[in-house]
Structure formats: C-alpha cells, structure tokens
C-alpha atoms as a PDB file:
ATOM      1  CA  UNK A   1      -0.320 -24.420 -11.110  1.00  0.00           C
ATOM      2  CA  UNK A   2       0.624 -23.519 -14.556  1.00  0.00           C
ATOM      3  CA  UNK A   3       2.243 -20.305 -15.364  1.00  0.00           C
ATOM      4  CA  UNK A   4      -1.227 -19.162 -17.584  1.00  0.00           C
ATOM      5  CA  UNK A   5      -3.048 -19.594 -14.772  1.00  0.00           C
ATOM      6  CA  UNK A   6      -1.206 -17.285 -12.135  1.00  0.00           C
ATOM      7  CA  UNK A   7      -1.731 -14.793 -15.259  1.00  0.00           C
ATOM      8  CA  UNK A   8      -5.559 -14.605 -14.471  1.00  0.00           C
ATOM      9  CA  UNK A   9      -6.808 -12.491 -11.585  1.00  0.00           C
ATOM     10  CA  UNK A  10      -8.410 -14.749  -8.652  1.00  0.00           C
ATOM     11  CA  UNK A  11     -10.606 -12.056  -8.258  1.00  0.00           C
ATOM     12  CA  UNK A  12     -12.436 -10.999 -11.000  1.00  0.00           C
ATOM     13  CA  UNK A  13     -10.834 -13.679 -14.083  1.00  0.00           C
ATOM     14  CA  UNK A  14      -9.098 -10.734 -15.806  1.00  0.00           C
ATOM     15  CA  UNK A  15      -5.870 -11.281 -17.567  1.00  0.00           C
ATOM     16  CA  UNK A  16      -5.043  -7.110 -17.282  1.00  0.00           C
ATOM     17  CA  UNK A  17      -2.594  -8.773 -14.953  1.00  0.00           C
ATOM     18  CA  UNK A  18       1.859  -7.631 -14.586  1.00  0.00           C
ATOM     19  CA  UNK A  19       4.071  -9.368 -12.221  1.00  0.00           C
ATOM     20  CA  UNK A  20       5.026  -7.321  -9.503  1.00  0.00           C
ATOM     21  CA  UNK A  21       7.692  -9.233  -7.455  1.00  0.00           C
ATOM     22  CA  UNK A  22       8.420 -13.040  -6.775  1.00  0.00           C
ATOM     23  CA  UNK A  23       4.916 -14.684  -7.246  1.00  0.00           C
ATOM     24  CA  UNK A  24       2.930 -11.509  -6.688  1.00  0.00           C
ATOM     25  CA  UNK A  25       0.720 -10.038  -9.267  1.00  0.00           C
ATOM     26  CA  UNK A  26      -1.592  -6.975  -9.877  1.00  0.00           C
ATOM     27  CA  UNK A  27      -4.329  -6.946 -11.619  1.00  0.00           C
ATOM     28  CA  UNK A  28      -4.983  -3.589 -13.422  1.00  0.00           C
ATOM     29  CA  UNK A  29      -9.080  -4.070 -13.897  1.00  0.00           C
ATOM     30  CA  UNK A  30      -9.925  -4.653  -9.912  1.00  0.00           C
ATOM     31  CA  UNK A  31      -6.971  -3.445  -8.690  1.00  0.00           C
ATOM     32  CA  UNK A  32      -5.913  -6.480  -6.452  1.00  0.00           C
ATOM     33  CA  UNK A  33      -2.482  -7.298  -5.607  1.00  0.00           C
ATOM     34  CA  UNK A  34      -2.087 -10.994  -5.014  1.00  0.00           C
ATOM     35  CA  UNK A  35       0.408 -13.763  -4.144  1.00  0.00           C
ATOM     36  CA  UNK A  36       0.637 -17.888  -4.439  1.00  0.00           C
ATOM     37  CA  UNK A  37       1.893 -19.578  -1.743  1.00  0.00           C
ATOM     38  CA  UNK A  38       1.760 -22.950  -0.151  1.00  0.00           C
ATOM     39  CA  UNK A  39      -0.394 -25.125  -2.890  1.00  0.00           C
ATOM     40  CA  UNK A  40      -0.932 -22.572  -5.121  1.00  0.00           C
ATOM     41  CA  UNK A  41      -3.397 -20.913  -3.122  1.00  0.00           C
ATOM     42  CA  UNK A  42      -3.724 -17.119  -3.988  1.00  0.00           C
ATOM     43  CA  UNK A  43      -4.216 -13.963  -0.564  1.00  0.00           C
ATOM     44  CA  UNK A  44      -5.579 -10.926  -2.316  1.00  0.00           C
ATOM     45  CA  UNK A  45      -4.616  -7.584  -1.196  1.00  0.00           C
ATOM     46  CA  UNK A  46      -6.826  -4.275  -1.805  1.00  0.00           C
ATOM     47  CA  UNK A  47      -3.469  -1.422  -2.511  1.00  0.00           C
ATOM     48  CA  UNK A  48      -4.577   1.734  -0.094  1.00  0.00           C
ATOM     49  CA  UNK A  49      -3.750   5.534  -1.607  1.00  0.00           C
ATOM     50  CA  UNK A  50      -0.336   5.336   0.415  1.00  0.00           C
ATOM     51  CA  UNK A  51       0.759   1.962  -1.238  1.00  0.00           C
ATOM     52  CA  UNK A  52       0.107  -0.437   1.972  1.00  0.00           C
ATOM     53  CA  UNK A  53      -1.432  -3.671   1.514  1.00  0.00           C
ATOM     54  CA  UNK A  54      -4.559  -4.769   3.231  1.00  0.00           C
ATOM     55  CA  UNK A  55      -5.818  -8.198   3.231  1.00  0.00           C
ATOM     56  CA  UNK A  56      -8.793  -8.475   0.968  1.00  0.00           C
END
C-alpha cells in the first residue's frame, strides 16, 4: 500500500488523519483509530471515554 493511502481513513475517506504509533492512525473526523497489518488490511477501533480500544 502506498504511504498516501494509509493517510485516508478506511472508514469514512477523510484525510483529518495523524499517526499515532507504528502503523496506527486516528482519524480526527470519525474518530477511528486504525492499524495495517498482514496485506495491508486495516481493524478499526471506536476510542471509549477512558482511552480503551474496542473493535469497530
């Protein structure tokens, strides 16, 4: 995957999107957390009010 496209949300196409750790993004406009893993295949987290991740 090229480097542009991990800087577009999976979830909703925005590009409000900061790097958060080793392939891990957030994306400020749906507030997802996601990672790439594998084939460049993206799991999307929903961030709860005490910072935890749940699966999306």
């Amino acid at each position: 995957m090229k480097g542009c496209e991990k800087m577009k949300c999976p979830a909703c196409g925005s590009r409000a999107v900061g790097k958060v750790g080793a392939d891990q993004y957030y994306c400020w406009d749906c507030f997802v957390e996601y990672q790439y893993y594998g084939n460049n295949q993206a799991k999307l987290y929903m961030v709860e009010e005490d910072g935890s991740l749940v699966e999306y």
